[in-house]
Protein backbone atom coordinates (compact mmCIF):
# COMPACT_ATOMS: atom_id res chain seq x y z
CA UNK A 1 9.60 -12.24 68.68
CA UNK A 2 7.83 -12.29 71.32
CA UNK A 3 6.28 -16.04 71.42
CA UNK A 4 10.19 -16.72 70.66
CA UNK A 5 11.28 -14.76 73.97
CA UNK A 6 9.11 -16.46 75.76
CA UNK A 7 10.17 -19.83 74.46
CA UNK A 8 13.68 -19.27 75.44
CA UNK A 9 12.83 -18.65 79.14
CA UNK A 10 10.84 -21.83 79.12
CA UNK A 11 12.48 -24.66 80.57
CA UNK A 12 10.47 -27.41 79.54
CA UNK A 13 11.42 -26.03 75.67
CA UNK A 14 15.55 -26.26 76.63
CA UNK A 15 14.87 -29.43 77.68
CA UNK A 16 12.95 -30.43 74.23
CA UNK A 17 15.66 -29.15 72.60
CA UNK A 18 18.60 -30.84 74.82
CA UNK A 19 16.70 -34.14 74.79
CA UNK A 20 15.72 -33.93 70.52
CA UNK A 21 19.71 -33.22 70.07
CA UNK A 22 21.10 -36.44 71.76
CA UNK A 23 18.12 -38.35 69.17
CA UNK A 24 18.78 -36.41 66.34
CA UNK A 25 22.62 -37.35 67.07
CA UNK A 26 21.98 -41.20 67.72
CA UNK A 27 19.67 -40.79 64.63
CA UNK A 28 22.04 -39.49 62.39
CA UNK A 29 24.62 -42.36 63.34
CA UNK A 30 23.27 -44.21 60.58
CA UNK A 31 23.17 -42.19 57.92
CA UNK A 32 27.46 -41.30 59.05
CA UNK A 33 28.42 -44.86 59.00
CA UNK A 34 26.72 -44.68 55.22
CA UNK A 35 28.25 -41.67 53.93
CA UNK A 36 31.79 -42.72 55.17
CA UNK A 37 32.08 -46.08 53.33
CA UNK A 38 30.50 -44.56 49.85
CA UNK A 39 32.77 -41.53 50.24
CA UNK A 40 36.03 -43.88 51.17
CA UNK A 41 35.55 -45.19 47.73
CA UNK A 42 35.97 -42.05 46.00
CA UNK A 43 39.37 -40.53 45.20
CA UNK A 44 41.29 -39.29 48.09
CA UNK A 45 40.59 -35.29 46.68
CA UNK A 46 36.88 -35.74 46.16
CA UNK A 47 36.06 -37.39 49.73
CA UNK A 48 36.20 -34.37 52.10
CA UNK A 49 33.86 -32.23 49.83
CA UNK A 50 31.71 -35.03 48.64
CA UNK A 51 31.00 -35.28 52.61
CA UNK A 52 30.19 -31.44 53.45
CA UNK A 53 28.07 -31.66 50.06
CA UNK A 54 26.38 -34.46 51.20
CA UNK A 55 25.55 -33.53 54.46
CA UNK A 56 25.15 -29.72 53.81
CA UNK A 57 21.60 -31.05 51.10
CA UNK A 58 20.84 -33.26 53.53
CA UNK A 59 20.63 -30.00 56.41
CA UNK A 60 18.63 -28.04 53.63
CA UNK A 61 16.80 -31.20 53.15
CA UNK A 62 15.21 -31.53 56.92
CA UNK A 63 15.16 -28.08 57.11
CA UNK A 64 12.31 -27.90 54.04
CA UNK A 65 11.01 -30.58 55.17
CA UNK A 66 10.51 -29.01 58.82
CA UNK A 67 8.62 -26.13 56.86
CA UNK A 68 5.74 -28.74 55.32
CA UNK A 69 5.09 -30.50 58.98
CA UNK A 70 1.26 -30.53 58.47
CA UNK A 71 2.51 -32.62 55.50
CA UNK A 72 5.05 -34.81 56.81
CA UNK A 73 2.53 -35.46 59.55
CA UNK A 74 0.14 -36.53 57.20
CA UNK A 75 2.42 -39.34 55.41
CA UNK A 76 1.73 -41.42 58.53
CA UNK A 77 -1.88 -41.40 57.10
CA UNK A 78 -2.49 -45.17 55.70
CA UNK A 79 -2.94 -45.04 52.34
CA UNK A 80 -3.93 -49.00 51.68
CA UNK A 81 -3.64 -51.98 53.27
CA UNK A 82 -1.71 -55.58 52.24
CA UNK A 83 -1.53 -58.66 55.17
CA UNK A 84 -3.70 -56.76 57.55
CA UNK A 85 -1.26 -54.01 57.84
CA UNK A 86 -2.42 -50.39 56.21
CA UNK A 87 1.06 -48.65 54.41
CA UNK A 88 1.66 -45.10 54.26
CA UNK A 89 3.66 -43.13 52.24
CA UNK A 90 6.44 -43.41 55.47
CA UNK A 91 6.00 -47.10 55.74
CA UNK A 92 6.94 -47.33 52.08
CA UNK A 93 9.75 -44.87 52.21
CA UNK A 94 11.55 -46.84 54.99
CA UNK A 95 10.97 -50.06 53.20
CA UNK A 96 12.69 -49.01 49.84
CA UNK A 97 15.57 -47.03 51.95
CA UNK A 98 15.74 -50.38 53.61
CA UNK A 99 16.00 -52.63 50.79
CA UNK A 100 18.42 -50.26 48.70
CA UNK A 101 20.94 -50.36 52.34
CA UNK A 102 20.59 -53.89 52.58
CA UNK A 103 21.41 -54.13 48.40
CA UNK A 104 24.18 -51.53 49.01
CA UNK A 105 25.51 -53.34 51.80
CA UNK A 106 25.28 -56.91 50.30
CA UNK A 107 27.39 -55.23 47.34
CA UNK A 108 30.11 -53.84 48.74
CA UNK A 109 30.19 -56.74 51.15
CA UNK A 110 30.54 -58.73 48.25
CA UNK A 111 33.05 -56.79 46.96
CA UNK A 112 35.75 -56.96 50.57
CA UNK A 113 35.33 -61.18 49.96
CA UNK A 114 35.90 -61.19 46.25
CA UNK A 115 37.73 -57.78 45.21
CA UNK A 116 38.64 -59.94 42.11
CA UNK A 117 34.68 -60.33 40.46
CA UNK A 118 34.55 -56.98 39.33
CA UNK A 119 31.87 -57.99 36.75
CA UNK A 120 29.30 -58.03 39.73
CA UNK A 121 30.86 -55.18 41.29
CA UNK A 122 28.70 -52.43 42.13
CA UNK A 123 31.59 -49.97 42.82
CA UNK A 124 33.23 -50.79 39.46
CA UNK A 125 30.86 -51.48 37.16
CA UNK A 126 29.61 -48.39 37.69
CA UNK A 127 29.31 -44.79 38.00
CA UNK A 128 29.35 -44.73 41.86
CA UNK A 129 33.11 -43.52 41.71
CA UNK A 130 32.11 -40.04 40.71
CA UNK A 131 31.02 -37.58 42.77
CA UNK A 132 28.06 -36.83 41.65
CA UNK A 133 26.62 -40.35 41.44
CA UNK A 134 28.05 -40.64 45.43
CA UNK A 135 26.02 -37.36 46.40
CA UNK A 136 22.92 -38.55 44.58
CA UNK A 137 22.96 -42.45 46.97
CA UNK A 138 23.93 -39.73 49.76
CA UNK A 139 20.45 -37.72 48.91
CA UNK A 140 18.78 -40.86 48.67
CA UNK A 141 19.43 -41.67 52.11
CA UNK A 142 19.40 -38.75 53.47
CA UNK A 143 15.73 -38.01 52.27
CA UNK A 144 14.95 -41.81 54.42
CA UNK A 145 16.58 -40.93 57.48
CA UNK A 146 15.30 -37.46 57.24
CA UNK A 147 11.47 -38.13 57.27
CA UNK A 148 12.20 -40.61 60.16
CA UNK A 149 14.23 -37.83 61.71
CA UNK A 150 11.47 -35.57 61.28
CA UNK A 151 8.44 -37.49 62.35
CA UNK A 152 10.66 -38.15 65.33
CA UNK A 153 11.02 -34.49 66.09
CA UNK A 154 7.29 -33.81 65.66
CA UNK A 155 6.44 -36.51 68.30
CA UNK A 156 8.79 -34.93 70.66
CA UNK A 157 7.88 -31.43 70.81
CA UNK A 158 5.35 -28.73 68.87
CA UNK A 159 7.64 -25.73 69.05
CA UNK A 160 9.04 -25.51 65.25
CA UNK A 161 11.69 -23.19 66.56
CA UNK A 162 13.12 -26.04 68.66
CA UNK A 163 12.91 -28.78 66.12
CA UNK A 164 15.14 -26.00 63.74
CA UNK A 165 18.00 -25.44 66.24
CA UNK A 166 17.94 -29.17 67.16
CA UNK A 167 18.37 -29.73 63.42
CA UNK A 168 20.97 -27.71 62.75
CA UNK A 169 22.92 -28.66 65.82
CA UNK A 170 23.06 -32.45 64.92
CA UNK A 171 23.71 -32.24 61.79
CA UNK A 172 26.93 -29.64 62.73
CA UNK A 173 28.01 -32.35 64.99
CA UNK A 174 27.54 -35.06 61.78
CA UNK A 175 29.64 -32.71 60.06
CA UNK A 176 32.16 -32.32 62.35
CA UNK A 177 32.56 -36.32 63.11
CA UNK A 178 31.98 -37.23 59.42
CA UNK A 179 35.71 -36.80 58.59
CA UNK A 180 37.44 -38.51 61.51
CA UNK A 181 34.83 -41.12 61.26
CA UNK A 182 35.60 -42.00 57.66
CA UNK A 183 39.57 -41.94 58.43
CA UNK A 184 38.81 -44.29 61.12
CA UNK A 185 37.23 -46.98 58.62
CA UNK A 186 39.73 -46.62 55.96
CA UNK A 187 42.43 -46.87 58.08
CA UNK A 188 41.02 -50.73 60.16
CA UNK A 189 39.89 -52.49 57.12
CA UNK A 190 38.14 -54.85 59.59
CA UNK A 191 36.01 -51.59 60.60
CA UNK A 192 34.46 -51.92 57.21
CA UNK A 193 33.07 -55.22 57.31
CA UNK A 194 32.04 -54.53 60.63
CA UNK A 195 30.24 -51.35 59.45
CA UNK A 196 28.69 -53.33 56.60
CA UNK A 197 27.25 -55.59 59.10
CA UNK A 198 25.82 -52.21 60.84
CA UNK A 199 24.02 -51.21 57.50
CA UNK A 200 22.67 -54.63 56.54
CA UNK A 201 20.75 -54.63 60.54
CA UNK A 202 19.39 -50.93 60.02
CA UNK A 203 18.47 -51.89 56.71
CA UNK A 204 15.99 -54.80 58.02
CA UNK A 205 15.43 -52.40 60.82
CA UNK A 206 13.54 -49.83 58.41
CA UNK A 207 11.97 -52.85 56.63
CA UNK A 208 10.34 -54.64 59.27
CA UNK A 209 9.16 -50.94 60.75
CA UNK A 210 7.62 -50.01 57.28
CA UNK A 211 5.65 -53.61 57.48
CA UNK A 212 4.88 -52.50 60.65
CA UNK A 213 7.18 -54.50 63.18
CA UNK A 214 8.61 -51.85 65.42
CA UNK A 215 12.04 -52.88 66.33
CA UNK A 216 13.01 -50.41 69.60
CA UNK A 217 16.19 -48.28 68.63
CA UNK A 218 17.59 -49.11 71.80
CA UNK A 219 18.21 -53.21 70.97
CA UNK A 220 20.06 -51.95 67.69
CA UNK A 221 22.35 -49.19 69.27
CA UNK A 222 22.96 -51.87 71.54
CA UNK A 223 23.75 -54.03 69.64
CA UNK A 224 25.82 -52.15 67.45
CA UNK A 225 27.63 -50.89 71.16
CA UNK A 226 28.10 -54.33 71.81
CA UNK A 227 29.70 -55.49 68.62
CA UNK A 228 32.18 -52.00 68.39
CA UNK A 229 33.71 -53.42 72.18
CA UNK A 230 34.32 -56.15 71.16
CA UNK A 231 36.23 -54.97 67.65
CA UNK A 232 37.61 -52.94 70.32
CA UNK A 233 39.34 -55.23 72.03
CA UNK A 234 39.88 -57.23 69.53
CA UNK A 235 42.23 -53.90 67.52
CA UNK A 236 43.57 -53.68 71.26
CA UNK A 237 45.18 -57.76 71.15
CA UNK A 238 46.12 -57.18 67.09
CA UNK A 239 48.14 -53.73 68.56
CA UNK A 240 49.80 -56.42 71.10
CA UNK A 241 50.87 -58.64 69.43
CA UNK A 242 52.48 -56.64 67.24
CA UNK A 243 54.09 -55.17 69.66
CA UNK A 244 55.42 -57.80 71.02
CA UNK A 245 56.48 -59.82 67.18
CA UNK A 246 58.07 -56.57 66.81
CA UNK A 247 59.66 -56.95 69.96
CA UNK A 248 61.23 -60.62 69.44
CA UNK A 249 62.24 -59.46 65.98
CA UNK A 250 64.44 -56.42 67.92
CA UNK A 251 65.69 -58.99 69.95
């Protein structure tokens, strides 16, 4: 209690914790714009809870995962090397969460050109309706973005108390923004494809880090800032026209 009381009147440690918020946030954008195109293909009654599932494991997840640190340290350890570059178990568990997004991605791409193949179909041919089999891909995310999460937090500060309350407070927030987010994409189909696009980038993202080409998180926010604007404005000119072809109709 009293290491704890003494961490609260540090300011250096509110800072930590400020600072490893606004990543774990930006972090956790990925993983949102994930969970609300698999959950927008579930049925309308199954969507809400499949999200709060989803993102209430993946809390429990980082949170166990905060409690083996020594370990989680320790998968940055090489454990061989291919083309000059030595792997460890984190290299390899961003490369397969990279390669399943960019499969998952290619898929359901795929699937907004030609709704009509549903032999190909991931979604259809399937169990990926249920919402079971959408919790489980959820998990299987999560667990990616959640070692990357917490090697993150490590790097940033020593104080396990910190990295906890950071935690919890940005995955609240995912919960919180995980609902309007989703309704947002249902509701501007060309959100979707645009989202898509999103998933297939931070899918080669986590590949070329686990082969060990560091890609700064800053190009790929920006990036993905960049291309929102200008679906922005381009929802803003669709609105006017519209208006204004409802307008001449009136008159």
């Amino acid at each position: 209690m009293q290491d704890l009381a003494l961490l609260v009147q540090n300011p250096a440690a509110w800072v930590a914790l400020i600072t490893l918020i606004v990543m774990e946030v930006v972090l956790g954008i990925d993983n949102l714009v994930f969970i609300s195109i698999l959950t927008n293909k579930l049925p309308a009654v199954q969507r809400v809870p499949a999200r709060r599932i989803g993102i209430g494991l993946a809390l429990i997840m980082r949170l166990v995962l905060l409690g083996t640190v020594a370990w989680i340290v320790q998968l940055t350890t090489p454990v061989f090397e291919l083309f000059s570059h030595g792997f460890s178990w984190k290299d390899l568990i961003l490369v397969a969460g990279g390669l399943f997004l960019v499969w998952k991605a290619t898929k359901e791409i795929h699937h907004n050109v030609d709704p009509i193949d549903q032999e190909e179909d991931f979604i259809a041919s399937s169990a990926t309706g249920t919402l079971a089999a959408a919790i489980g891909q959820i998990l299987l995310l999560d667990l990616v973005f959640s070692v990357d999460s917490i090697i993150t937090a490590v790097g940033m500060t020593d104080h396990l108390p910190v990295m906890i309350v950071a935690v919890i407070v940005a995955v609240s927030i995912m919960l919180i923004a995980s609902t309007p987010l989703a309704n947002f994409i249902e509701k501007n189909p060309t959100i979707v494809m645009l989202a898509l696009g999103f998933l297939l980038m931070i899918g080669m993202t986590l590949i070329a880090d686990g082969m060990g080409f560091h890609v700064p998180k800053g190009y790929v926010y920006a990036a993905m800032a960049f291309s929102a604007l200008v679906e922005g404005l381009n929802m803003l000119a669709r609105r006017k026209r519209r208006a204004e072809t409802g307008q001449k109709t009136l008159h």
